[in-house]
Every structure is written in structure tokens, then in C-alpha cells.
C-alpha atoms as a PDB file:
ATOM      1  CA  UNK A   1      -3.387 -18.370 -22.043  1.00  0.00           C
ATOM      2  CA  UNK A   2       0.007 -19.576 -22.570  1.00  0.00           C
ATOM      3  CA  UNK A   3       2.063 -16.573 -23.836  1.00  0.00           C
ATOM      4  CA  UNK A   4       4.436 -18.399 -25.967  1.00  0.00           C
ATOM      5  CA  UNK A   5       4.199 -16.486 -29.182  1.00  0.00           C
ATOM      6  CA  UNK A   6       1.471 -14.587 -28.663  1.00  0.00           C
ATOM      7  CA  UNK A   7       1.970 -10.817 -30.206  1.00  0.00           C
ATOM      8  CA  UNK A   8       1.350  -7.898 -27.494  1.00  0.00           C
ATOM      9  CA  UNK A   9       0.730  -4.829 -28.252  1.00  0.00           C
ATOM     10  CA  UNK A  10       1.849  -2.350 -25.713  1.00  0.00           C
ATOM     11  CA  UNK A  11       0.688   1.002 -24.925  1.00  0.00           C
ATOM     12  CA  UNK A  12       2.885   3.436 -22.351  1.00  0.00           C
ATOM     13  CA  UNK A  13       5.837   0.789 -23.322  1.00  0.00           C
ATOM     14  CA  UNK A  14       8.813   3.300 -22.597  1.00  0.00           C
ATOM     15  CA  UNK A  15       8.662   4.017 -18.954  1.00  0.00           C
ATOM     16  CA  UNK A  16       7.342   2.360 -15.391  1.00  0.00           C
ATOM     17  CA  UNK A  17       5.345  -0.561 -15.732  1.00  0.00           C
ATOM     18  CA  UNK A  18       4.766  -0.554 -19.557  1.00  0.00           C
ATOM     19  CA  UNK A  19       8.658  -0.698 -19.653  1.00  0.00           C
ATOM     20  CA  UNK A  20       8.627  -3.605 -16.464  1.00  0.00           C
ATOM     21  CA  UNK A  21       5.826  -5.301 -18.508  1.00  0.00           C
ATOM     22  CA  UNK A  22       7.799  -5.425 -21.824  1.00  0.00           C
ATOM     23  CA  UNK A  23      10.399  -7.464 -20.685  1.00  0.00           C
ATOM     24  CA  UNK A  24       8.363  -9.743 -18.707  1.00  0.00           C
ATOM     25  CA  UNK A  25       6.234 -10.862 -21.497  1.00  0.00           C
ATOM     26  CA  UNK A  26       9.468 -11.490 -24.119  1.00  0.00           C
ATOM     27  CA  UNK A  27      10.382 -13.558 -21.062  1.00  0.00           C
ATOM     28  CA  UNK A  28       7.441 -15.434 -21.313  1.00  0.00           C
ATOM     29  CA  UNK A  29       7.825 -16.172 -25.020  1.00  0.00           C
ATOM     30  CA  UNK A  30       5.827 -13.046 -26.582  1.00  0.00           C
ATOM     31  CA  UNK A  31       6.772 -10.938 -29.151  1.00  0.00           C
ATOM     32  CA  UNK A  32       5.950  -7.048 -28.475  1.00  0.00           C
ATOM     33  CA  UNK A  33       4.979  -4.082 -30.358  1.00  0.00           C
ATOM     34  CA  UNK A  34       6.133  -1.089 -28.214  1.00  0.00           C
ATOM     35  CA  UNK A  35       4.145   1.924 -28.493  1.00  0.00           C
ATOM     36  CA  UNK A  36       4.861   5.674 -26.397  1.00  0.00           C
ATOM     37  CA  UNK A  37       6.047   9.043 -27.661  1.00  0.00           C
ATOM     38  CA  UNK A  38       9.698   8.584 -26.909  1.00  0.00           C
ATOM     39  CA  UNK A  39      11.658   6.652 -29.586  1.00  0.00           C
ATOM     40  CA  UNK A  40      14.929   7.177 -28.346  1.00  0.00           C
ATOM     41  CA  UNK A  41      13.614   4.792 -25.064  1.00  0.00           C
ATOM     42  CA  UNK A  42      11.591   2.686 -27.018  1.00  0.00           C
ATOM     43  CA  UNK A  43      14.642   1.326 -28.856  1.00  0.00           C
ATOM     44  CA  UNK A  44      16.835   0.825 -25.864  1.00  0.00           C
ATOM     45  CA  UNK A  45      14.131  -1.411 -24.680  1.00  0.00           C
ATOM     46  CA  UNK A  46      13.771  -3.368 -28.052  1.00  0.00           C
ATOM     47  CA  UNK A  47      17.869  -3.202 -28.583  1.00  0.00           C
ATOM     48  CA  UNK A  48      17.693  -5.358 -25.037  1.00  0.00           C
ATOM     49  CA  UNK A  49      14.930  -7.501 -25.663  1.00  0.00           C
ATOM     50  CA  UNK A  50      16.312  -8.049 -29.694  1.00  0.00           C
ATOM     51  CA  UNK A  51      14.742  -6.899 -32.565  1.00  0.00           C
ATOM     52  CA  UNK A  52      13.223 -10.380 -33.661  1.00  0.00           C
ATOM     53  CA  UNK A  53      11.212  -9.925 -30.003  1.00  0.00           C
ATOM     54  CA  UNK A  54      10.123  -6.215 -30.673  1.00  0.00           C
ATOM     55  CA  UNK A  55       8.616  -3.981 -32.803  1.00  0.00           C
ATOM     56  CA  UNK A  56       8.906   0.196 -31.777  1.00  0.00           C
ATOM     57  CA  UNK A  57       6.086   1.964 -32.738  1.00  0.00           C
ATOM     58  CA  UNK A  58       6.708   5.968 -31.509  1.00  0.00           C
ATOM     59  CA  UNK A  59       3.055   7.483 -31.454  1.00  0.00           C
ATOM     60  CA  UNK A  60       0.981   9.846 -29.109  1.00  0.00           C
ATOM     61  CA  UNK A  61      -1.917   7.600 -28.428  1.00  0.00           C
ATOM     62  CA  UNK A  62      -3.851  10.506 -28.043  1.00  0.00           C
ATOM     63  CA  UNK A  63      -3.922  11.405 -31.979  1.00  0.00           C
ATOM     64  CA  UNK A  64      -6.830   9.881 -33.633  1.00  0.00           C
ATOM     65  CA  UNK A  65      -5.017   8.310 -36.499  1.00  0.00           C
ATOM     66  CA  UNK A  66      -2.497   6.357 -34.485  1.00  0.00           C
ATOM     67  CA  UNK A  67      -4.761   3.584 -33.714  1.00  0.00           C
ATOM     68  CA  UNK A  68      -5.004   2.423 -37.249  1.00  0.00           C
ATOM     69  CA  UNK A  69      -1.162   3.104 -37.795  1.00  0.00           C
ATOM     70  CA  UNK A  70      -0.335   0.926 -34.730  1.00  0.00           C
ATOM     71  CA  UNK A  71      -2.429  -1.780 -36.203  1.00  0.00           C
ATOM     72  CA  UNK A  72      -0.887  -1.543 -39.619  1.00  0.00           C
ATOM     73  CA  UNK A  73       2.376  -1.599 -38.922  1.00  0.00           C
ATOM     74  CA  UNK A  74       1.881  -4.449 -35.929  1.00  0.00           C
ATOM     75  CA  UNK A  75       0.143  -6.627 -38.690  1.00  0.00           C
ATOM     76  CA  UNK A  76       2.927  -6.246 -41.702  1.00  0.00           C
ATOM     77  CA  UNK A  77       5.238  -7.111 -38.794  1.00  0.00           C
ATOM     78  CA  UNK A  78       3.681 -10.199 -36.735  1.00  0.00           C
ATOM     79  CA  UNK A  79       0.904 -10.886 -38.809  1.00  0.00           C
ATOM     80  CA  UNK A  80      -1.594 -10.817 -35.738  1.00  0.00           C
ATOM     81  CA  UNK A  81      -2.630  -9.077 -32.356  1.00  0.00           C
ATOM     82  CA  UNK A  82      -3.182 -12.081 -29.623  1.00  0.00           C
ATOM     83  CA  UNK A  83      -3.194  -9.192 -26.287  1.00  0.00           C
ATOM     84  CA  UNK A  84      -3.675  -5.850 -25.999  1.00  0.00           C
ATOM     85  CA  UNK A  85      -2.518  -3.998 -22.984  1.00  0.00           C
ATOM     86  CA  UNK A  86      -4.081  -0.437 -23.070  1.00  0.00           C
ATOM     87  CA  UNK A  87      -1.517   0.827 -20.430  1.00  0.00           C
ATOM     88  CA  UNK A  88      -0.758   4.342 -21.811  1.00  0.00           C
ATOM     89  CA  UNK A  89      -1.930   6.907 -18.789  1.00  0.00           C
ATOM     90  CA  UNK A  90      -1.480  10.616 -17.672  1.00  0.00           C
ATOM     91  CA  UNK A  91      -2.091  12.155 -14.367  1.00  0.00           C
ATOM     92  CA  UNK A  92      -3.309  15.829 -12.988  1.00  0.00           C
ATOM     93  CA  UNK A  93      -3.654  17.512  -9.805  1.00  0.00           C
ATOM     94  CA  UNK A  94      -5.616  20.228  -9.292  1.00  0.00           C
ATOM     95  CA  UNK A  95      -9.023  21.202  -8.103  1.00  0.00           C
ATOM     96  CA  UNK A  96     -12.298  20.109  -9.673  1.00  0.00           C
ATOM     97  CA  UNK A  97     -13.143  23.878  -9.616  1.00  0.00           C
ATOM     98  CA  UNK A  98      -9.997  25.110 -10.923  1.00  0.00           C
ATOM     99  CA  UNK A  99      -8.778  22.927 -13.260  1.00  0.00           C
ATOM    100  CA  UNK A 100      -7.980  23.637 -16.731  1.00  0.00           C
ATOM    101  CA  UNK A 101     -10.570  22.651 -19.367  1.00  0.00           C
ATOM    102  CA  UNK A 102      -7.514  22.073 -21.504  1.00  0.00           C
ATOM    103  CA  UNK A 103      -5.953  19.479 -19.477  1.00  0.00           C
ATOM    104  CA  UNK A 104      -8.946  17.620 -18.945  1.00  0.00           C
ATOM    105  CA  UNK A 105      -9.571  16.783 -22.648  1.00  0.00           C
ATOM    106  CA  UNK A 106      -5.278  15.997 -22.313  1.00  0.00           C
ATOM    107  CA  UNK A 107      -5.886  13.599 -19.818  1.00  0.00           C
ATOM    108  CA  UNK A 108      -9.411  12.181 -21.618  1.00  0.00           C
ATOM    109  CA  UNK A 109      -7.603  11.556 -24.852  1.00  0.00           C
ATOM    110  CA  UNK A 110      -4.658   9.669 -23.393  1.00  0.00           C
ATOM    111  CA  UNK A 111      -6.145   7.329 -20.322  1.00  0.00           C
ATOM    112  CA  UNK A 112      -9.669   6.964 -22.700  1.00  0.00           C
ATOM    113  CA  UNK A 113     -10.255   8.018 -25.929  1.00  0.00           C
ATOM    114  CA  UNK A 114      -6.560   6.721 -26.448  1.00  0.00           C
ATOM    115  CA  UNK A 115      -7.676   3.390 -25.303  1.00  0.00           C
ATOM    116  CA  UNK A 116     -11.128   3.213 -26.691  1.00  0.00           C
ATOM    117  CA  UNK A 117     -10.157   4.284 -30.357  1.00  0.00           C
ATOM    118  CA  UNK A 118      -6.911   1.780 -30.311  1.00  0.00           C
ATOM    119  CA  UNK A 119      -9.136  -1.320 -28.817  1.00  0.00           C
ATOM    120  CA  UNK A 120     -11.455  -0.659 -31.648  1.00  0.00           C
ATOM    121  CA  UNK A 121      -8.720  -0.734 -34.317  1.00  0.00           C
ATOM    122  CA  UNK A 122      -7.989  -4.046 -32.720  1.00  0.00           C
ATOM    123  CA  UNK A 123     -11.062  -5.789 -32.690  1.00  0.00           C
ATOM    124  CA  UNK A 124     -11.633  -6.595 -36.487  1.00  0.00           C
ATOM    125  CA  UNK A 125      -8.152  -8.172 -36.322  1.00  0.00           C
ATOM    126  CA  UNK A 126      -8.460 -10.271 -33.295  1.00  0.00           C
ATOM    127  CA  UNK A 127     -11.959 -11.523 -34.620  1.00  0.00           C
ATOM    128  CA  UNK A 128     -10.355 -12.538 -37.845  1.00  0.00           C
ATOM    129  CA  UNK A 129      -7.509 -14.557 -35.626  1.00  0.00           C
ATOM    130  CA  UNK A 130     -10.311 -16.612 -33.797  1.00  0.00           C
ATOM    131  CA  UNK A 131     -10.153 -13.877 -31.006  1.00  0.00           C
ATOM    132  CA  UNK A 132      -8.490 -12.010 -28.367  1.00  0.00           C
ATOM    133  CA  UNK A 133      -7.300 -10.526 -24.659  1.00  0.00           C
ATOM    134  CA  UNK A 134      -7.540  -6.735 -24.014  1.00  0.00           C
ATOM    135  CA  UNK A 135      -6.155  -5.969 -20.852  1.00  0.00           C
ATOM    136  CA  UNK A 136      -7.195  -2.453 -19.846  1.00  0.00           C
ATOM    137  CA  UNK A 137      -4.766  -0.583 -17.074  1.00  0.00           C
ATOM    138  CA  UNK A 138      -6.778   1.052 -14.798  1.00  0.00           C
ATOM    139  CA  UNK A 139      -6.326   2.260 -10.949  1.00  0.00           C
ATOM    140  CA  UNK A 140      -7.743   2.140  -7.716  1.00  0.00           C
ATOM    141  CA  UNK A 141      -8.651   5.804  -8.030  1.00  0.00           C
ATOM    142  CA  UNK A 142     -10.846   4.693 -10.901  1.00  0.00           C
ATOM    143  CA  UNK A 143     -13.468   3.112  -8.407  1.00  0.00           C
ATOM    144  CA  UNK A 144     -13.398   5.698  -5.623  1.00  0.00           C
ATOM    145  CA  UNK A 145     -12.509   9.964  -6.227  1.00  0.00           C
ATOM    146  CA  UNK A 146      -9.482  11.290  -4.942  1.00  0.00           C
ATOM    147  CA  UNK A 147      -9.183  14.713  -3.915  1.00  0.00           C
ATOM    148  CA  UNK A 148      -7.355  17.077  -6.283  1.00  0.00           C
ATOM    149  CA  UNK A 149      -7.614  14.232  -9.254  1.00  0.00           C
ATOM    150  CA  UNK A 150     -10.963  14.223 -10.410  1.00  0.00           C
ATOM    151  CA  UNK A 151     -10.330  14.371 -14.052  1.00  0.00           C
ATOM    152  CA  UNK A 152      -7.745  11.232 -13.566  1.00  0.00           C
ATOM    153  CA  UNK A 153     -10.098   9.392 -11.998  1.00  0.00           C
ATOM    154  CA  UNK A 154     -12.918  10.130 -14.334  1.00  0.00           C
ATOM    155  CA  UNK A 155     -11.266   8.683 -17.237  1.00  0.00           C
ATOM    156  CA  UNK A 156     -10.571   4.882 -15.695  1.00  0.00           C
ATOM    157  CA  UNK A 157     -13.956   5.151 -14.518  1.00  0.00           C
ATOM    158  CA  UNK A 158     -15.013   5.645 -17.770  1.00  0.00           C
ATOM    159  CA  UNK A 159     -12.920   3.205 -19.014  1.00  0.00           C
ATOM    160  CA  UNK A 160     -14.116   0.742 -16.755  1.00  0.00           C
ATOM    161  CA  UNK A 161     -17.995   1.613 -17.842  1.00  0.00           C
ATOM    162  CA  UNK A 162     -16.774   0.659 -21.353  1.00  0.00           C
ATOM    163  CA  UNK A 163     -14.539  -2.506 -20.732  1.00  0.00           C
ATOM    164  CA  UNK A 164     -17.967  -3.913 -19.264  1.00  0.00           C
ATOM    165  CA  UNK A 165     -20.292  -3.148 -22.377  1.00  0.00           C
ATOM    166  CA  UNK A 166     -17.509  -4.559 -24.467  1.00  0.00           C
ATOM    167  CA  UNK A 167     -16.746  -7.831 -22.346  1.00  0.00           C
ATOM    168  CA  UNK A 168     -20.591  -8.940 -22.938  1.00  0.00           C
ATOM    169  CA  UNK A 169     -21.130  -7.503 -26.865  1.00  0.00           C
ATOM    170  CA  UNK A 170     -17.492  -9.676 -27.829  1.00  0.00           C
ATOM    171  CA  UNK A 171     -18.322 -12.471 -25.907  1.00  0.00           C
ATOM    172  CA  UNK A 172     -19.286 -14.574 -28.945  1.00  0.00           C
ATOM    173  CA  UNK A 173     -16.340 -13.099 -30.532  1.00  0.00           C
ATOM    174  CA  UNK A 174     -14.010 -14.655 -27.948  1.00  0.00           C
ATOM    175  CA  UNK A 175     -12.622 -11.500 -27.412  1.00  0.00           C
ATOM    176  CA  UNK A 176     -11.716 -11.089 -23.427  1.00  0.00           C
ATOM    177  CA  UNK A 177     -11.415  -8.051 -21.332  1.00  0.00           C
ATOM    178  CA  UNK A 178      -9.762  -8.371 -18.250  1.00  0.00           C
ATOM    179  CA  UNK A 179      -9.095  -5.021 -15.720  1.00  0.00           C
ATOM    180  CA  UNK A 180      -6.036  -4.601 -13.655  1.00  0.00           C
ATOM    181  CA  UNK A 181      -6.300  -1.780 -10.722  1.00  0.00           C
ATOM    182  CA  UNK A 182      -2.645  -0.989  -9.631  1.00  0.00           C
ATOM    183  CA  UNK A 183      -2.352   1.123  -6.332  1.00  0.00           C
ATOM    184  CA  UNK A 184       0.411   3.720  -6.051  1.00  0.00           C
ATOM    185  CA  UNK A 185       3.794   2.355  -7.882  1.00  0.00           C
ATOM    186  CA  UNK A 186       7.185   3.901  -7.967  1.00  0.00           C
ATOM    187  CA  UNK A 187       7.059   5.525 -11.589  1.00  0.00           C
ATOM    188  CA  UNK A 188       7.206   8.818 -13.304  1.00  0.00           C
ATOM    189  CA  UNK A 189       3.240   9.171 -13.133  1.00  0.00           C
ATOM    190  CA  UNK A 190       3.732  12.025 -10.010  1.00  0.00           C
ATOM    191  CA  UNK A 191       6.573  14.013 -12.195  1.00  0.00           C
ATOM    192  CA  UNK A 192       4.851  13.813 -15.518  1.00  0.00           C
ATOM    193  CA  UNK A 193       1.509  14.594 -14.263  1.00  0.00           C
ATOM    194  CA  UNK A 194      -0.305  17.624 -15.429  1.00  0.00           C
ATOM    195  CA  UNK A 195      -1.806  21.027 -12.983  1.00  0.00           C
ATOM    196  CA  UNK A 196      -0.261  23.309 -10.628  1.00  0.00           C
ATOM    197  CA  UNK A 197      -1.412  21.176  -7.119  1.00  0.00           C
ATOM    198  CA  UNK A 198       1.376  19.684  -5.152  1.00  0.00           C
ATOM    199  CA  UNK A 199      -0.424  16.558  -4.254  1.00  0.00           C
ATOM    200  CA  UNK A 200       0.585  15.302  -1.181  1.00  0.00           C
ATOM    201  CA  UNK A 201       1.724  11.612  -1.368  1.00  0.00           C
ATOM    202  CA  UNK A 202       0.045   9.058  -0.879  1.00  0.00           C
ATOM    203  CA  UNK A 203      -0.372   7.381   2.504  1.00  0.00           C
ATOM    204  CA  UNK A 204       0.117   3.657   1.492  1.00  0.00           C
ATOM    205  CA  UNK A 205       3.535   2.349   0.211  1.00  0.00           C
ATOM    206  CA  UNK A 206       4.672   2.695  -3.414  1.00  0.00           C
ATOM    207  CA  UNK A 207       4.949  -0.986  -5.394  1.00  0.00           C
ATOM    208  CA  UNK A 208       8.330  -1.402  -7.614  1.00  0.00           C
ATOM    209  CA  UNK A 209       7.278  -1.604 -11.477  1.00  0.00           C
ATOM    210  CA  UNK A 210       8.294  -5.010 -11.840  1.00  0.00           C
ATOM    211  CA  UNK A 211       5.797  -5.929  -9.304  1.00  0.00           C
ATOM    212  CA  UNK A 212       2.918  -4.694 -11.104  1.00  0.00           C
ATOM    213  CA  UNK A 213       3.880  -5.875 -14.324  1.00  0.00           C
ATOM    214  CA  UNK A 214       4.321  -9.681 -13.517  1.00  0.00           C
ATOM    215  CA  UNK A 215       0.867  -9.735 -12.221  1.00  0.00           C
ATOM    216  CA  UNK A 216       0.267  -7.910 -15.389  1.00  0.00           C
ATOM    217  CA  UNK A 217       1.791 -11.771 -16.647  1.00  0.00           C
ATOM    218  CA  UNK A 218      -0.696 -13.254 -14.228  1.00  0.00           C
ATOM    219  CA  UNK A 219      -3.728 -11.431 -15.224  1.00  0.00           C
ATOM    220  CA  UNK A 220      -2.692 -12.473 -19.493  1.00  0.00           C
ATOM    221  CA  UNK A 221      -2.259 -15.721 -18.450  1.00  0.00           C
ATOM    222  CA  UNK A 222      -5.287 -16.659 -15.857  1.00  0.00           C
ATOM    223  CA  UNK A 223      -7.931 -13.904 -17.627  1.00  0.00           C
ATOM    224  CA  UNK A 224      -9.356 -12.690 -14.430  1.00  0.00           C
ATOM    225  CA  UNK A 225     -12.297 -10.595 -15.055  1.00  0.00           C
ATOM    226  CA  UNK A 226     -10.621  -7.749 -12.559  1.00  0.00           C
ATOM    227  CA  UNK A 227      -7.298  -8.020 -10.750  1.00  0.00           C
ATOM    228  CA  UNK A 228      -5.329  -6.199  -7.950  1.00  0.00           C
ATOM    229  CA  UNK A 229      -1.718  -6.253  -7.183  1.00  0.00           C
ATOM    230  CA  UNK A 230      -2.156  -6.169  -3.551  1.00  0.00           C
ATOM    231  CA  UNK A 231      -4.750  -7.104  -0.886  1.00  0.00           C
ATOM    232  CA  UNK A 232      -4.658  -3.550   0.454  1.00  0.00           C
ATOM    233  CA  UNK A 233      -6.184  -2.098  -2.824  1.00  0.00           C
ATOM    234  CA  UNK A 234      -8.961  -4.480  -3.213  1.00  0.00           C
ATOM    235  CA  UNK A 235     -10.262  -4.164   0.906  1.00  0.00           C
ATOM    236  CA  UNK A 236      -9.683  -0.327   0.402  1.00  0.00           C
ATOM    237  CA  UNK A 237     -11.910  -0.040  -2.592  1.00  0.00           C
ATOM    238  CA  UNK A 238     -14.114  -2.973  -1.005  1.00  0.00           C
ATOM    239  CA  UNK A 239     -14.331  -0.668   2.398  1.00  0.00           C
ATOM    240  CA  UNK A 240     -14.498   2.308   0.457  1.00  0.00           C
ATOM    241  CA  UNK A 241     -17.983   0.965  -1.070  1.00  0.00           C
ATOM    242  CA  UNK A 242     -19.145  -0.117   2.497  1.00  0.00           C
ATOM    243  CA  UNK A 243     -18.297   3.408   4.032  1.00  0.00           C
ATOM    244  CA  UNK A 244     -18.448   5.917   1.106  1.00  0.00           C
ATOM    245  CA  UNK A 245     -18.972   9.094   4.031  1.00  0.00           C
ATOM    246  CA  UNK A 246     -16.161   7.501   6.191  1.00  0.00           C
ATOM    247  CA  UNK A 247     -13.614   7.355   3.277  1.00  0.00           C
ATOM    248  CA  UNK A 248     -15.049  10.929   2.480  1.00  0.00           C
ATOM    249  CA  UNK A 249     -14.262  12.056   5.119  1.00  0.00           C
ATOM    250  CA  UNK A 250     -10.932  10.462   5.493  1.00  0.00           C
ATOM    251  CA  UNK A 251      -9.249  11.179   2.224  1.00  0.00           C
ATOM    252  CA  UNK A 252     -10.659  14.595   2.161  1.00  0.00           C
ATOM    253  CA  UNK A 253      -9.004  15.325   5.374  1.00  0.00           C
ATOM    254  CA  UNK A 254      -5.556  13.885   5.041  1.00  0.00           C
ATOM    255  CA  UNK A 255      -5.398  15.543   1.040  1.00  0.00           C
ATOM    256  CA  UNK A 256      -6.344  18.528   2.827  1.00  0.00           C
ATOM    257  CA  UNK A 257      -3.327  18.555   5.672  1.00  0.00           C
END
């Protein structure tokens, strides 16, 4: 896809890579419809990028009327919704047995139902355009469990169940779904994560934001059915599926010390 005037809409748009990605895709020509709870953030990053480049939508993508409200308002704007990049995400720690039923359903409702209700709103407009990319932000931890982050890891699995029903029932529709599986990244995720667990850090190198949004650029522009930033995270999820006791055995342990 060439990116020159295409209209994004963009979920988690006000911090880490949602912010990274924001700027990248003006760059490339887009226009962007910024969506995340903080407004005061969102329109720093459209008073940079210029107004004619951005429209701020402030929303908790958890709430089930925003979807239709983001749609609305990115249509009276732009007119049309070429990519959608469901990147809005929350993260817990705790315990499978301890964890509070309450935060669950948080973290369902923001890194799923969030992105299943707003790529529904979405569809009926792309169709209408001659079609459409969603690009779904998911994680590593979505194909193997973590220790202590069960709940997170549930909901891009979940995710990733649903991005594959959709990808062959909107085929005709030329509606595209492409997955992106970022390993750890320097962000706010850790600090803004729900629970009471102090997590110990991961083992593998944080990637800068910027990093993981220009292959966010990448995967709009090539449509790769899945994607990974680095080698590392596609051999350990590869290896992972080889040696599911091993890595058992191995996360469990180091989450443990």
C-alpha cells in the first residue's frame, strides 16, 4: 500500500509506540485520527504533526459507544478509513490465582473487546471505500503464557483467534488483517500496568518506540499476514512451540527468582 493519503485511525495514539507510530505515518503522507484518553497529549502530538494531518479523538476505547463515535467523527473529518491500527493495550501482573476479577474484565475491554467492537464499526465503512487494512497490535506473550500475566496474554490470544476468522470472512471484501507481535519496548506499559506483582523484567533487551513503529510502516505498506520487529521474537515463539516443557520450565523459573 502506498500511504500517501490514506486516513489512519489510531488507537493508544498518546504514548509509546502509538505516539512513535503517529508521526511516522504523517511522514509517510497519511492523515491520522488520534484516539487515547488523554487530550491534553493528544493535541501536542497533532499541534506537531498540524492540524490539516490530524484529527484528536479523546475516548476510553473500552466504553462501548466509542467505536461508533470514533467512526463518526473520523468520517465528517476525512471522509474515509483506509488503516486501522488497533494499538490501544493495558498490562497486569499478578497471579492467575489471585488476580482480581475486576481487572481482568479492565484488561479484556481495552486489549479486546476495545479492538473487536472498534474494527466492527470500521468494517461497513471500509467496504463502502472498496476496502481496507486492520492492523491488530499484538505481543509475543500473546502466543506463549508468561508467568504472573495471564490475563494480558489471554486477550492478544484472543485477539489473534479473531483476526484469523475475520481475515478469511472479509476476504472478498478486500478487507486485510495483518498482526504485528512486538517484544518488550521501552514504554509506559510496565508503569501503567494493573495488579500488585512486581514483575521482574524481562530478560531480553527493551526496543526504542520508534523502532517498533516504523515496522509498524513496513507491515501497512507490505501487508504481511504476521510480522515481528526482531528475529529474537519470532525464533523464541518458534522454539517456544518446539519445546513448550523446556520454555515451561525456563520462564517459570527465572519469573520465579
Amino acid at each position: 500500500m502506498n500511504l500517501s493519503n490514506k486516513v489512519v485511525v489510531l488507537t493508544g495514539a498518546s504514548q509509546g509506540i502509538g505516539r512513535a507510530a503517529a508521526y511516522k505515518f504523517v511522514a509517510s503522507g497519511s492523515k491520522v485520527v488520534l484516539v487515547a484518553r488523554s487530550e491534553d497529549l493528544l493535541n501536542r502530538i497533532a499541534a506537531e504533526l498540524g492540524e490539516e494531518h490530524a484529527l484528536v479523538i479523546p475516548a476510553d476505547i473500552s466504553q462501548r459507544e466509542t467505536p461508533s463515535r470514533i467512526v463518526a467523527e473520523t468520517m465528517r473529518r476525512f471522509e474515509r478509513i483506509d488503516i486501522l491500527v488497533n494499538n490501544a493495550g493495558v498490562g497486569i501482573y499478578d497471579p492467575c490465582e489471585s488476580v482480581a476479577p475486576s481487572d481482568v474484565q479492565i484488561v479484556m475491554d481495552v486489549n479486546f473487546f476495545g479492538a473487536l467492537y472498534l474494527t466492527q464499526a470500521c468494517i461497513a465503512k471500509m467496504r463502502a471505500g472498496g476496502g481496507g487494512l486492520i492492523i491488530n497490535i499484538s505481543s509475543i506473550a500473546g502466543k506463549r503464557g508468561v508467568p504472573n500475566m495471564g490475563p494480558y496474554c489471554a486477550s492478544k490470544a484472543a485477539l489473534e483467534r479473531f483476526t484469523e476468522s475475520w481475515r478469511m470472512e472479509l476476504a472478498t471484501d478486500n478487507i486485510r488483517f495483518s498482526t504485528l507481535y512486538p517484544g518488550t519496548t521501552q514504554t509506559n506499559f510496565k508503569r501503567n500496568a494493573l495488579g500488585s506483582h512486581q514483575q521482574k523484567s524481562s530478560p531480553t533487551e527493551r526496543m526504542p518506540a520508534e523502532q517498533v513503529a516504523q515496522h509498524l510502516i513496513r507491515v501497512a505498506e507490505r501487508e504481511p499476514r504476521d510480522a515481528y520487529v526482531r528475529l529474537f521474537d519470532r525464533a523464541f515463539v518458534f522454539l517456544s512451540g518446539l519445546f513448550p516443557r523446556a520454555f515451561d520450565n525456563l520462564l517459570g523459573r527465572y519469573y520465579k527468582t
